[in-house]
PDB file of N, CA and C in Angstrom:
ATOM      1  N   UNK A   1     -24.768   1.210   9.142  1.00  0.00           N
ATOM      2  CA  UNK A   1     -24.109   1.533   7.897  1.00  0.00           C
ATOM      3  C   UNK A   1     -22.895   0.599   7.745  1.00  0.00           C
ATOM      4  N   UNK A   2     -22.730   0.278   6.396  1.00  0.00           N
ATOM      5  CA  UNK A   2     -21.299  -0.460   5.986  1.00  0.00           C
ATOM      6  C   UNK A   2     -20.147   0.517   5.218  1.00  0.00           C
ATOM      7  N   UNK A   3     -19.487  -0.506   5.092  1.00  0.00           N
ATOM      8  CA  UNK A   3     -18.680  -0.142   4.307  1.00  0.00           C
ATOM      9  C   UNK A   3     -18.071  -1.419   3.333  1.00  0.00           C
ATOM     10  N   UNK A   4     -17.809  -0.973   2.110  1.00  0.00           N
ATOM     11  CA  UNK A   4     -17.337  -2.361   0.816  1.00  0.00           C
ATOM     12  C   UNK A   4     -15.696  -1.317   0.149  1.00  0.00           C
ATOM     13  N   UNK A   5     -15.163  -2.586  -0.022  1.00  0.00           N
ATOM     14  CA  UNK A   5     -13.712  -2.259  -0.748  1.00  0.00           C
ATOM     15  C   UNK A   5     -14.183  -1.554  -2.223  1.00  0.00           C
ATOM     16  N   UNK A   6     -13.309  -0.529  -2.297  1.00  0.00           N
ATOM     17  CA  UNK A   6     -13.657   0.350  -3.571  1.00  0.00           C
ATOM     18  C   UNK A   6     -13.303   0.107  -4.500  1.00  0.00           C
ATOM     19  N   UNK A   7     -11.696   0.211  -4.448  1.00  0.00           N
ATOM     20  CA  UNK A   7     -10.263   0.077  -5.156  1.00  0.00           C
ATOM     21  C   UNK A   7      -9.633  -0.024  -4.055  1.00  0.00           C
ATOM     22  N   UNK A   8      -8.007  -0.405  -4.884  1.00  0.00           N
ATOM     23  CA  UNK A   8      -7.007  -0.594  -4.582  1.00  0.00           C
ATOM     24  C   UNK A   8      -5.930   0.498  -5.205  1.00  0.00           C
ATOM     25  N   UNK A   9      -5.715   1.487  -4.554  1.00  0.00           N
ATOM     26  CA  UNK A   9      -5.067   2.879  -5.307  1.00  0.00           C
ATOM     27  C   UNK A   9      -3.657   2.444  -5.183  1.00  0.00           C
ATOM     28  N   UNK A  10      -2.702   2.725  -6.142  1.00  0.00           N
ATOM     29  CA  UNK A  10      -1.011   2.766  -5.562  1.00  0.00           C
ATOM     30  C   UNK A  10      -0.535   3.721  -5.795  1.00  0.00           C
ATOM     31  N   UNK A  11       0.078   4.500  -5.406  1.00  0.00           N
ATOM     32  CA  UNK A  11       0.738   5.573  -5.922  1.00  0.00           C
ATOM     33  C   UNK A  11       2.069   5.403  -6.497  1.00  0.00           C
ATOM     34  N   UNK A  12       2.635   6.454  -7.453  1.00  0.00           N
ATOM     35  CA  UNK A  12       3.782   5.138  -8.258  1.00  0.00           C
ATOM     36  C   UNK A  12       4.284   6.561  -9.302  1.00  0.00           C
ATOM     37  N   UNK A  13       5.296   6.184  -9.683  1.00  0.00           N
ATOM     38  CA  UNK A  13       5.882   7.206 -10.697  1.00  0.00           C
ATOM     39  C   UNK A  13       5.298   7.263 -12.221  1.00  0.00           C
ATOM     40  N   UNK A  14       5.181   6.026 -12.488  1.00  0.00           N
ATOM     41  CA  UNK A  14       4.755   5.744 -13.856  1.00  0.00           C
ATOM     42  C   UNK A  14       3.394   5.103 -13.743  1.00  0.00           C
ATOM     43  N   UNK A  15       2.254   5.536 -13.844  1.00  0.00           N
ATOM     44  CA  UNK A  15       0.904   5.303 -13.670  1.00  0.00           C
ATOM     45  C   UNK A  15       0.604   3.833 -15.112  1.00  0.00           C
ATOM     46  N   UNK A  16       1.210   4.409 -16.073  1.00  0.00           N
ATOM     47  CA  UNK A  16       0.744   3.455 -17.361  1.00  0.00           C
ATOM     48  C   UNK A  16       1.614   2.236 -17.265  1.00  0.00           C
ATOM     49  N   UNK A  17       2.539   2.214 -17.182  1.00  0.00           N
ATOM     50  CA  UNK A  17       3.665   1.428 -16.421  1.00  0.00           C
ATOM     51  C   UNK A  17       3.536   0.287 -15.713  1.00  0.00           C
ATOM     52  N   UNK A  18       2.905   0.778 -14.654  1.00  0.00           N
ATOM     53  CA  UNK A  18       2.654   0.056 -13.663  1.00  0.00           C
ATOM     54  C   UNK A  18       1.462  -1.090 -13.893  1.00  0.00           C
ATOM     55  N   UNK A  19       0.672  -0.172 -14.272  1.00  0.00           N
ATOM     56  CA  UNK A  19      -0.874  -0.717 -14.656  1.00  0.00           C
ATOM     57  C   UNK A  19      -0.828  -1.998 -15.893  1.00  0.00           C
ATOM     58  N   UNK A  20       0.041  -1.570 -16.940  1.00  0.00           N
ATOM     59  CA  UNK A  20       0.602  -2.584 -17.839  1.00  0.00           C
ATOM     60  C   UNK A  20       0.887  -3.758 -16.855  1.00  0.00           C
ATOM     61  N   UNK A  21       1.828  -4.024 -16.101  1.00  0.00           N
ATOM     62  CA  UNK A  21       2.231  -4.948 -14.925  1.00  0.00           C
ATOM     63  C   UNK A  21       1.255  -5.283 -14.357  1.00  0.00           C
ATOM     64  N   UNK A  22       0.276  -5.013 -13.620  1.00  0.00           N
ATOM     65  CA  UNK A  22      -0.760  -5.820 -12.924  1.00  0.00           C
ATOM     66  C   UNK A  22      -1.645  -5.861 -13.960  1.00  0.00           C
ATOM     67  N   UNK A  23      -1.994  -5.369 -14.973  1.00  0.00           N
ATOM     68  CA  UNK A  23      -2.940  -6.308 -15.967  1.00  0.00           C
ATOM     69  C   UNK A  23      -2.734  -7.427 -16.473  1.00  0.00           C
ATOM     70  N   UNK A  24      -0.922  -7.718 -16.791  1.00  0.00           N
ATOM     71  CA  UNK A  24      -0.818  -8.849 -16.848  1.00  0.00           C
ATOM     72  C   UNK A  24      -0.938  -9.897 -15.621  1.00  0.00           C
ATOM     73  N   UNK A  25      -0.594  -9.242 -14.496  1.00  0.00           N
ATOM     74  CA  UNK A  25      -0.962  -9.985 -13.741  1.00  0.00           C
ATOM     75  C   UNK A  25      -2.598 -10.539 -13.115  1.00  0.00           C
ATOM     76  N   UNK A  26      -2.903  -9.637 -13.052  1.00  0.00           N
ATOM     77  CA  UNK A  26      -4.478 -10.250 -13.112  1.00  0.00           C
ATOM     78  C   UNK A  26      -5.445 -10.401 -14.157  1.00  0.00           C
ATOM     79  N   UNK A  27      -4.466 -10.392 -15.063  1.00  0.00           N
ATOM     80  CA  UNK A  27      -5.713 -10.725 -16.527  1.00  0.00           C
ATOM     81  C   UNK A  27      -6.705 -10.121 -17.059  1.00  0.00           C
ATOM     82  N   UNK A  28      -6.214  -8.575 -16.714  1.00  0.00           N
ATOM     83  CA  UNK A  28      -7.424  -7.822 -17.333  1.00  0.00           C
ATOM     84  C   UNK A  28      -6.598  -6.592 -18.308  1.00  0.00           C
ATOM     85  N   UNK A  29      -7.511  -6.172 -18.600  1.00  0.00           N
ATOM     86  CA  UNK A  29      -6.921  -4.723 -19.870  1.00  0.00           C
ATOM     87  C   UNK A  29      -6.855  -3.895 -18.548  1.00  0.00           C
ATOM     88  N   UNK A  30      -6.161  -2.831 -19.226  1.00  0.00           N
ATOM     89  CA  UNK A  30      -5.665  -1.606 -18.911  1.00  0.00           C
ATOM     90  C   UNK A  30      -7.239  -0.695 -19.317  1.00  0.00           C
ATOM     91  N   UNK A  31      -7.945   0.001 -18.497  1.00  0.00           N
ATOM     92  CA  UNK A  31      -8.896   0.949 -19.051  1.00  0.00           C
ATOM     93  C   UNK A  31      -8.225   2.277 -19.798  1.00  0.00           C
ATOM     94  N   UNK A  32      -9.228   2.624 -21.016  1.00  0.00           N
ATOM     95  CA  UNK A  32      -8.571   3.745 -21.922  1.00  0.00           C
ATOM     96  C   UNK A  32      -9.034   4.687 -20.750  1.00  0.00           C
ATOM     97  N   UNK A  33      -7.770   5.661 -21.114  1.00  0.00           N
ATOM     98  CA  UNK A  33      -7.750   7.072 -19.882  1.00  0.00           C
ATOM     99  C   UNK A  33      -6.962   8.238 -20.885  1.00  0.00           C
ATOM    100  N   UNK A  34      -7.805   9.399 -20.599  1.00  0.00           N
ATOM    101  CA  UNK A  34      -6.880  11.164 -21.174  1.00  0.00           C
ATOM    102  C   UNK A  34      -6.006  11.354 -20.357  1.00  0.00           C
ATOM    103  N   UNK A  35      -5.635  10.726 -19.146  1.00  0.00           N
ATOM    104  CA  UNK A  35      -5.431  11.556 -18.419  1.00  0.00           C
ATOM    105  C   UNK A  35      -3.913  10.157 -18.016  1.00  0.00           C
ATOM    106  N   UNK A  36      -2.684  11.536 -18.146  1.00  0.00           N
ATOM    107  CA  UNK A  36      -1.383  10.735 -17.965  1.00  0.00           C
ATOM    108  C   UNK A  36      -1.151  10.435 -16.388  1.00  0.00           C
ATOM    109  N   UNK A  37      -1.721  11.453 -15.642  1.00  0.00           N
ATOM    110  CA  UNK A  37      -1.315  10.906 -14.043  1.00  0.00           C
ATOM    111  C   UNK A  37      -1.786   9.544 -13.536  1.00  0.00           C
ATOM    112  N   UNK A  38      -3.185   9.010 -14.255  1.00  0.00           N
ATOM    113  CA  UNK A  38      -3.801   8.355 -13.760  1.00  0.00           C
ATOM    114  C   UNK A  38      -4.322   6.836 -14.900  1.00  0.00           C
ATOM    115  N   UNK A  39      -4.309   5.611 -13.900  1.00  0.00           N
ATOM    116  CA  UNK A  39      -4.281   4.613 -14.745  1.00  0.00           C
ATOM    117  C   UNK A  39      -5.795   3.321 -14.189  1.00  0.00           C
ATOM    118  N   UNK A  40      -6.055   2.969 -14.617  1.00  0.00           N
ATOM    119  CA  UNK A  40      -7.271   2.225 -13.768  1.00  0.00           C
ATOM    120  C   UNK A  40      -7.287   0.835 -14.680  1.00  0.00           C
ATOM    121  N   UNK A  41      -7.579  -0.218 -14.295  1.00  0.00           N
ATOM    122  CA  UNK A  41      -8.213  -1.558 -14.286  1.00  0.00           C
ATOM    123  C   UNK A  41      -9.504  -2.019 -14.076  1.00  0.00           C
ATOM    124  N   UNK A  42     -10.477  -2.281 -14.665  1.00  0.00           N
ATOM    125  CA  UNK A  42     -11.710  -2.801 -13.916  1.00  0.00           C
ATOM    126  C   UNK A  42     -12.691  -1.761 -13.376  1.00  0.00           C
ATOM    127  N   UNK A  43     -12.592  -0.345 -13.623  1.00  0.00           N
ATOM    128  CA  UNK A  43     -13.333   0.738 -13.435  1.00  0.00           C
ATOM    129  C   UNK A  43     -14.501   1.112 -13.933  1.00  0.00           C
ATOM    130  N   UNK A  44     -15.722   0.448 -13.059  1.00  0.00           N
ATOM    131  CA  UNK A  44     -16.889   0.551 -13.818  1.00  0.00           C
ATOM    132  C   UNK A  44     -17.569  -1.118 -14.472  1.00  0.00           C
ATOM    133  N   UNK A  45     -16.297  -1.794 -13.895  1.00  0.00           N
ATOM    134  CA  UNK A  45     -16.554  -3.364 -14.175  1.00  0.00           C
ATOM    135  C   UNK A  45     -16.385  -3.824 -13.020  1.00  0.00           C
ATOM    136  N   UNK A  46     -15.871  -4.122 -11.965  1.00  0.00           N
ATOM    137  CA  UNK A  46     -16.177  -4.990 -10.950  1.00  0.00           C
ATOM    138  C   UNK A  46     -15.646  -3.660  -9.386  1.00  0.00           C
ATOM    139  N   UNK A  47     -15.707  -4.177  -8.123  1.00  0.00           N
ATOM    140  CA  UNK A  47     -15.146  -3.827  -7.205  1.00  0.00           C
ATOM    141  C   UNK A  47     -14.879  -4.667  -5.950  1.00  0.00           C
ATOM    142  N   UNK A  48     -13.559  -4.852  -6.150  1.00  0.00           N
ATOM    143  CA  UNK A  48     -12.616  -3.126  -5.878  1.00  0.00           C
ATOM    144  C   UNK A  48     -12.043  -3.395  -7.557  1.00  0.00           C
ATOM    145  N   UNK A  49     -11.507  -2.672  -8.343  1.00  0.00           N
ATOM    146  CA  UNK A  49     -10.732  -2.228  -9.171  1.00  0.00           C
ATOM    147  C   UNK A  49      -9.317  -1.478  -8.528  1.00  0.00           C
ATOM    148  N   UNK A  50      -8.614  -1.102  -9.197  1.00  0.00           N
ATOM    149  CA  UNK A  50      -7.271  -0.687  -9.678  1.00  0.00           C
ATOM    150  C   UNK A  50      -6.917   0.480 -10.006  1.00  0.00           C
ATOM    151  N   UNK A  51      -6.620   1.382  -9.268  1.00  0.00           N
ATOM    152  CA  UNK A  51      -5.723   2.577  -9.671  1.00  0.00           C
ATOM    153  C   UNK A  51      -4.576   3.204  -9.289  1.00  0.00           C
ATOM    154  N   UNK A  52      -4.089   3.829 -10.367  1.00  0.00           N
ATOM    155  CA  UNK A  52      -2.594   4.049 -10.363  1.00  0.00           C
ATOM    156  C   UNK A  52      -2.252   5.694 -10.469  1.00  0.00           C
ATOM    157  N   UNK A  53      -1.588   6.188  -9.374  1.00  0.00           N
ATOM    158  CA  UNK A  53      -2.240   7.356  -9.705  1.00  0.00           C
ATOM    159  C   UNK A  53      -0.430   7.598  -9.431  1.00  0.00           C
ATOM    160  N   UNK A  54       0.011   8.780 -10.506  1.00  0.00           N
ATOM    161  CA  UNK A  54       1.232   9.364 -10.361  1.00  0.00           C
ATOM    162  C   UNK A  54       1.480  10.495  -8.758  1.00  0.00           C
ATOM    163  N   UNK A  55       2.145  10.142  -8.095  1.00  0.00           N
ATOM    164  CA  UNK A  55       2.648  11.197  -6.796  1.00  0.00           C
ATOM    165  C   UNK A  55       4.134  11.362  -6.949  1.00  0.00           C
ATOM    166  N   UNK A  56       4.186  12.622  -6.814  1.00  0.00           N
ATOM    167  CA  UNK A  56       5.964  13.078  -6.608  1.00  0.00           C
ATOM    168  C   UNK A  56       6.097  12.792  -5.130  1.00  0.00           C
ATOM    169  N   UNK A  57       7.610  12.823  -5.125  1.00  0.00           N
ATOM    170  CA  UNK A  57       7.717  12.601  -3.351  1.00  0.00           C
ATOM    171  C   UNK A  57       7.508  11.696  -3.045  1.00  0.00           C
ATOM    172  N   UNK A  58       7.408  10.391  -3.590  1.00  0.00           N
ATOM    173  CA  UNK A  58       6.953   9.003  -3.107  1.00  0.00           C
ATOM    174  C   UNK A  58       7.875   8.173  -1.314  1.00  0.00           C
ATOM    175  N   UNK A  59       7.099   7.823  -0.487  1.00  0.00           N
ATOM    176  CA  UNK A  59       8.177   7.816   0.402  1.00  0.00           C
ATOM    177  C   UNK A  59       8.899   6.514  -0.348  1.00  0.00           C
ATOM    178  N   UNK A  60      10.433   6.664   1.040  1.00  0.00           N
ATOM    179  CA  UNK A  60      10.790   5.102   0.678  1.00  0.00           C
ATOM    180  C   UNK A  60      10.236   4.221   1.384  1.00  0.00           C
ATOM    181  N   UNK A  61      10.485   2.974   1.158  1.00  0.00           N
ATOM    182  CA  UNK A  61      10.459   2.023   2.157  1.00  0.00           C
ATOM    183  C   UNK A  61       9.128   1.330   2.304  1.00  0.00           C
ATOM    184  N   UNK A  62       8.798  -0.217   2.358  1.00  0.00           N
ATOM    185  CA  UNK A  62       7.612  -0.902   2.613  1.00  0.00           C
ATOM    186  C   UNK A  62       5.636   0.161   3.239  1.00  0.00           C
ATOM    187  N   UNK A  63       5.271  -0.306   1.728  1.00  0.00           N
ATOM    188  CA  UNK A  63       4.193  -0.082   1.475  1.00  0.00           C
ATOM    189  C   UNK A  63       3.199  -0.510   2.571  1.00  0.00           C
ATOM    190  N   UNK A  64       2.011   0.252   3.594  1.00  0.00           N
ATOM    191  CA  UNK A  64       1.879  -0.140   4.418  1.00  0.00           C
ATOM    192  C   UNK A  64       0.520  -1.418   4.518  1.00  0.00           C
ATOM    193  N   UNK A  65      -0.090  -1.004   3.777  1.00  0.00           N
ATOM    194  CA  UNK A  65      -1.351  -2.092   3.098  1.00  0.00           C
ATOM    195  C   UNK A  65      -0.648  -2.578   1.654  1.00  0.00           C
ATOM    196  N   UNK A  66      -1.007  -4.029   1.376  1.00  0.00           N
ATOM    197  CA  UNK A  66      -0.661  -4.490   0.431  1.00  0.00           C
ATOM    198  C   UNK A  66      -1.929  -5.576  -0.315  1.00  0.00           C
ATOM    199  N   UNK A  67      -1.851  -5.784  -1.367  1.00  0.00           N
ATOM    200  CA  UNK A  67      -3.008  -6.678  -1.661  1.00  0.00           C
ATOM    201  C   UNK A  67      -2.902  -8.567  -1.511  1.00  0.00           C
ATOM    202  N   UNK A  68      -2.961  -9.203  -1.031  1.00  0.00           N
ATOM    203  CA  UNK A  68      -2.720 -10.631  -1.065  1.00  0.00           C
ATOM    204  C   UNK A  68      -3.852 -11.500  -2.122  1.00  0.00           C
ATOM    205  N   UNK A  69      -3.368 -12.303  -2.937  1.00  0.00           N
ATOM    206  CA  UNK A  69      -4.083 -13.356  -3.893  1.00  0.00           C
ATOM    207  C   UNK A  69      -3.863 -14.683  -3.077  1.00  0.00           C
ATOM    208  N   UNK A  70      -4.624 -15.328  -4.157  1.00  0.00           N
ATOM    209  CA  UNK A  70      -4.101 -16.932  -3.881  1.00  0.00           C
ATOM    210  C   UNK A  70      -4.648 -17.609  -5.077  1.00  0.00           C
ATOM    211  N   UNK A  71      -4.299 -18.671  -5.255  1.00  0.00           N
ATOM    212  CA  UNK A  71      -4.480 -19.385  -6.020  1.00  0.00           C
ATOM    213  C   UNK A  71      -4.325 -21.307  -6.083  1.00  0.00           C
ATOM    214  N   UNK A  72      -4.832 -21.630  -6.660  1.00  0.00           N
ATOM    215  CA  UNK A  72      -4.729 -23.230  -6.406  1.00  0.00           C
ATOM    216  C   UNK A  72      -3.895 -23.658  -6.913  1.00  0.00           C
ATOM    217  N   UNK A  73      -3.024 -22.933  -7.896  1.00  0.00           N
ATOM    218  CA  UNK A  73      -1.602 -23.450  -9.067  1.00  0.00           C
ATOM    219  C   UNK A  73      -0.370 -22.501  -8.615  1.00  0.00           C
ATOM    220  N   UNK A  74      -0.046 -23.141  -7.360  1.00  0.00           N
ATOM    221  CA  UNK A  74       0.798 -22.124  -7.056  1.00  0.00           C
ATOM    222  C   UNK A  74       2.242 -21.853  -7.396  1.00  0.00           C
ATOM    223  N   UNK A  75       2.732 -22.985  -7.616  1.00  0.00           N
ATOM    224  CA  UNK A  75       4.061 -23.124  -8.643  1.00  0.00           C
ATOM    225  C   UNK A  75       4.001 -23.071  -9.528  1.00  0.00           C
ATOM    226  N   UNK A  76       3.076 -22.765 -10.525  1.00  0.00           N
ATOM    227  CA  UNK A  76       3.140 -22.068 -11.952  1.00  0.00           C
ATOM    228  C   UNK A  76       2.313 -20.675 -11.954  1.00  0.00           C
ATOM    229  N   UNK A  77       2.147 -20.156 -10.738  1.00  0.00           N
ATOM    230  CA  UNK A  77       1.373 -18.746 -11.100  1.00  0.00           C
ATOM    231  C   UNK A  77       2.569 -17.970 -10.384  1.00  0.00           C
ATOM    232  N   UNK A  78       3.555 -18.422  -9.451  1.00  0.00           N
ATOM    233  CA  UNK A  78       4.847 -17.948  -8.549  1.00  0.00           C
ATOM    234  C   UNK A  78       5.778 -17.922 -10.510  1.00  0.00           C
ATOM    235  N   UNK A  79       5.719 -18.645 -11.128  1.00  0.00           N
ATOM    236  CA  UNK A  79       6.615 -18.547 -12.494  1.00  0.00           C
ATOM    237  C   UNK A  79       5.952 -17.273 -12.906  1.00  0.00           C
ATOM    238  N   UNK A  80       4.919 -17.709 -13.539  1.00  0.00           N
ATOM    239  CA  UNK A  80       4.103 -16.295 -14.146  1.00  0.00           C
ATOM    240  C   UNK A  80       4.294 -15.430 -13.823  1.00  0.00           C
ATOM    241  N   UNK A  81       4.478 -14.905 -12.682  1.00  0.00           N
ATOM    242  CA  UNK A  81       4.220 -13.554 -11.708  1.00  0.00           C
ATOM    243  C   UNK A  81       6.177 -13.405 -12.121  1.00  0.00           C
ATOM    244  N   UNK A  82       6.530 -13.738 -11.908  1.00  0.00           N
ATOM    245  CA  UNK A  82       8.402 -13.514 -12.149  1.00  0.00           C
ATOM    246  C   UNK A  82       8.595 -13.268 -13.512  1.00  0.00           C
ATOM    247  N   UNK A  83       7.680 -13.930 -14.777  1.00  0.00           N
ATOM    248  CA  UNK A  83       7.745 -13.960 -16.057  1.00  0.00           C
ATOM    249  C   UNK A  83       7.370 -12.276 -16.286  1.00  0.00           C
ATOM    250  N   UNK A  84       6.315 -11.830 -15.274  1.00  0.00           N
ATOM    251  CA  UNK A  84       5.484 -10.242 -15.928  1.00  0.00           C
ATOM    252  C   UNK A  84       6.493  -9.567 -15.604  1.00  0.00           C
ATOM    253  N   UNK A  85       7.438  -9.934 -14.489  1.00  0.00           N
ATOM    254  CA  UNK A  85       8.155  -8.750 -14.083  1.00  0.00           C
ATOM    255  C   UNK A  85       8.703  -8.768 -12.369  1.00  0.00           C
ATOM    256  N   UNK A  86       7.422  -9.530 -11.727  1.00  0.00           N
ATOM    257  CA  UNK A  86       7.400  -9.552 -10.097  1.00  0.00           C
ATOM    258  C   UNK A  86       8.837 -10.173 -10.003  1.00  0.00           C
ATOM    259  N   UNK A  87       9.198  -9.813  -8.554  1.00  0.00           N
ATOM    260  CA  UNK A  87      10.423 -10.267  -7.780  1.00  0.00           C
ATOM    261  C   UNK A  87       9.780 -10.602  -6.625  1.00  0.00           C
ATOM    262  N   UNK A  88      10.792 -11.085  -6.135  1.00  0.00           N
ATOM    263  CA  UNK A  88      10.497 -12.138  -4.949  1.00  0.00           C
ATOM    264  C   UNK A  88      11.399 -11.792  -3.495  1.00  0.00           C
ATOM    265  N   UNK A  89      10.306 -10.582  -2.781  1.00  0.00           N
ATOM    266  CA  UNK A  89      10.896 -10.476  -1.213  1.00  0.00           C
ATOM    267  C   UNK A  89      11.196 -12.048  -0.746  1.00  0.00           C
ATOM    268  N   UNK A  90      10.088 -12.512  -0.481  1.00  0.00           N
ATOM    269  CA  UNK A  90      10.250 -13.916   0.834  1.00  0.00           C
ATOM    270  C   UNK A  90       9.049 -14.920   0.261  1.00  0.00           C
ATOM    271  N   UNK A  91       9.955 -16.055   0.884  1.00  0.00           N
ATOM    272  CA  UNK A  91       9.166 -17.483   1.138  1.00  0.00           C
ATOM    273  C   UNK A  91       8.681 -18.024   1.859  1.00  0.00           C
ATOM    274  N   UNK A  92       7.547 -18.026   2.255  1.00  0.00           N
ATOM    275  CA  UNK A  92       6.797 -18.226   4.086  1.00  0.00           C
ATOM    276  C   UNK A  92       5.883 -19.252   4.037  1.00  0.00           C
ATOM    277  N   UNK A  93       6.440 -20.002   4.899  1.00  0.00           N
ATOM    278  CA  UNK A  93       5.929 -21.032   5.275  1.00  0.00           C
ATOM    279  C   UNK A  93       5.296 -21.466   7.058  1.00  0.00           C
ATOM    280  N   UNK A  94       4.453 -20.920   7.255  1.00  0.00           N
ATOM    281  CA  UNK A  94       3.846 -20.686   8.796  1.00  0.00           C
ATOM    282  C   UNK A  94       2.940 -21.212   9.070  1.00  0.00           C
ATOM    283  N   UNK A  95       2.193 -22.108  10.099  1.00  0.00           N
ATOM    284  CA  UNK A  95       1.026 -22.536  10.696  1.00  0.00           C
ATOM    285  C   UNK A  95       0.348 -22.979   9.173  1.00  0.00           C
ATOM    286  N   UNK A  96       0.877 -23.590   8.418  1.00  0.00           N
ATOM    287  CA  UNK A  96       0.329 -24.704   7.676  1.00  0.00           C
ATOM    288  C   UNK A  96      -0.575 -24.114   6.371  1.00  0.00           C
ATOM    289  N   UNK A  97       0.444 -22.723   6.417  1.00  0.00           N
ATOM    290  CA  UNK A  97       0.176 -21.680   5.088  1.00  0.00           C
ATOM    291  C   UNK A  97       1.611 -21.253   4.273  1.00  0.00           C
ATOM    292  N   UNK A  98       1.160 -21.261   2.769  1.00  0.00           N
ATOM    293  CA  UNK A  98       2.721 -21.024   2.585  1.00  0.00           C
ATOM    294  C   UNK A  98       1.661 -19.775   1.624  1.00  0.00           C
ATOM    295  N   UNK A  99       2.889 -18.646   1.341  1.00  0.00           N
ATOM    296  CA  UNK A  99       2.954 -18.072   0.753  1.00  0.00           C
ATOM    297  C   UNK A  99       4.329 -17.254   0.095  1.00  0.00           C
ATOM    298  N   UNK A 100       3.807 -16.290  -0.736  1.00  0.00           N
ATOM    299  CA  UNK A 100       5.230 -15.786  -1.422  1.00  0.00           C
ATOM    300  C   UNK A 100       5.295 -13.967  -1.026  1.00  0.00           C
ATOM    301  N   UNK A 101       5.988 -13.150  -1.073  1.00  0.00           N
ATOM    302  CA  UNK A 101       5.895 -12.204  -0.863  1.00  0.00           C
ATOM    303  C   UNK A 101       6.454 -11.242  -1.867  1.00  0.00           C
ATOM    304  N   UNK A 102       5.910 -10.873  -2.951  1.00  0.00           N
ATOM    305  CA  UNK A 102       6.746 -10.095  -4.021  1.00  0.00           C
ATOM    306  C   UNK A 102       6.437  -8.586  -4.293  1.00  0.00           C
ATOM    307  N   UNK A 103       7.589  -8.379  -5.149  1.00  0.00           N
ATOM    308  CA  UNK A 103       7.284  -6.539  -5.150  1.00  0.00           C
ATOM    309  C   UNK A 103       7.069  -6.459  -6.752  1.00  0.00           C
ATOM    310  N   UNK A 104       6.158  -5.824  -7.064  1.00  0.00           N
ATOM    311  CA  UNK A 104       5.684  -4.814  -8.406  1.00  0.00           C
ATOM    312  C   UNK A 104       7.304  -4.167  -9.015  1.00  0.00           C
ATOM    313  N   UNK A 105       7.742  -3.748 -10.197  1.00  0.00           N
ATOM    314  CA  UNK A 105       8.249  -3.410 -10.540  1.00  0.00           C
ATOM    315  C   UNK A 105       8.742  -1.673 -10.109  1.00  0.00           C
ATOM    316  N   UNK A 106       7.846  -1.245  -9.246  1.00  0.00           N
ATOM    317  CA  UNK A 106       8.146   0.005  -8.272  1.00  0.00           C
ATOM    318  C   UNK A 106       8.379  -0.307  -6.909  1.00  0.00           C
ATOM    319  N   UNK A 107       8.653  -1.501  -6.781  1.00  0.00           N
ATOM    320  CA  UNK A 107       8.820  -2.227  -5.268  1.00  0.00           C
ATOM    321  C   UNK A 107       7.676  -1.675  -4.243  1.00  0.00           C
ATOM    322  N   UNK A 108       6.315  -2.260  -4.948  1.00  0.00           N
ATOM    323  CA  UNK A 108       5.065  -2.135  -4.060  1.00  0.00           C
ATOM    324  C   UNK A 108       5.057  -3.738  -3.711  1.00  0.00           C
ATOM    325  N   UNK A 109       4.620  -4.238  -2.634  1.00  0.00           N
ATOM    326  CA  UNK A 109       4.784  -5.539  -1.912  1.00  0.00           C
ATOM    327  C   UNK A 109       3.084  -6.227  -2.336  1.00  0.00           C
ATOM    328  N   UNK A 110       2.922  -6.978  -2.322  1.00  0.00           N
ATOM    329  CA  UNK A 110       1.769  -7.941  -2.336  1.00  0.00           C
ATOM    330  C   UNK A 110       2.555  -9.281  -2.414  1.00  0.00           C
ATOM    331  N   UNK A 111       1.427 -10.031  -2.034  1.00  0.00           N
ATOM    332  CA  UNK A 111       1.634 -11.826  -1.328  1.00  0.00           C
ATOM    333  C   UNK A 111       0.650 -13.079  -2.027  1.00  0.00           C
ATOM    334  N   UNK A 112       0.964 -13.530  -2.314  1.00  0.00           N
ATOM    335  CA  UNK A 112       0.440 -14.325  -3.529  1.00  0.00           C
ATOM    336  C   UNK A 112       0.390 -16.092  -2.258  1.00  0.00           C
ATOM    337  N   UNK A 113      -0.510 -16.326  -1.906  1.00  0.00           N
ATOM    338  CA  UNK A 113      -0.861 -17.591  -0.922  1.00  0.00           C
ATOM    339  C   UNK A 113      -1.822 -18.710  -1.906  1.00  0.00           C
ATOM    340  N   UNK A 114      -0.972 -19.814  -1.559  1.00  0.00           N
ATOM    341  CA  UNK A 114      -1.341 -21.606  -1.409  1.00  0.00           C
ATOM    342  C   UNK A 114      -2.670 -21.692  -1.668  1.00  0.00           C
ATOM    343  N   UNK A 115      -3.553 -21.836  -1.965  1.00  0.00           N
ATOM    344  CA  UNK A 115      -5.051 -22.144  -1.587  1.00  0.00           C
ATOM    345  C   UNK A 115      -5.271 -23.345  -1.322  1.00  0.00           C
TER     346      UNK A 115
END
């Protein structure tokens, strides 16, 4: 037996919010939803997809899985990503990989790498 990536769930205060923010960032719509706790991307169109689901009690402090991209335009997609909203933990440059390390507008972490 296997197993395949489903989604990518975050938990987050503002579900619509959030989801607005990584659609611009990955270039897709926001899926229509009734439902205010919960926000999705790509649901029913590709996998893994995107969801955003409202939790009270959120802990603090660094998110323990995060999602990493990459891309071949990396000094104009590092602009873009700052233009939607992203901020910028760190600049890493290691064993002949660079990448960036930024937080979502709820300070969820993902890493955006060189290709």
């Amino acid at each position: 037996m296997t197993v395949k990536l489903h989604a990518i769930t975050f938990d987050c205060v503002d579900p619509q919010a959030l989801a607005q923010f990584w659609s611009r960032v990955l270039g897709q719509d926001v899926d229509p939803s009734d439902s205010p706790g919960i926000a999705t991307i790509g649901m029913g169109q590709s996998s893994p997809f995107y969801v955003f689901q409202k939790l009270d009690g959120l802990p603090a402090g660094r998110n323990r899985a995060h999602p990493d991209f990459a891309t071949s335009d990396y000094e104009a997609e590092c602009t873009r990503l700052l233009g939607v909203g992203a901020s910028v933990v760190a600049e890493v440059k290691e064993n002949g990989i660079r990448f960036t390390t930024f937080t979502d507008p709820e300070g969820n972490t993902f890493d955006l790498a060189d290709e």
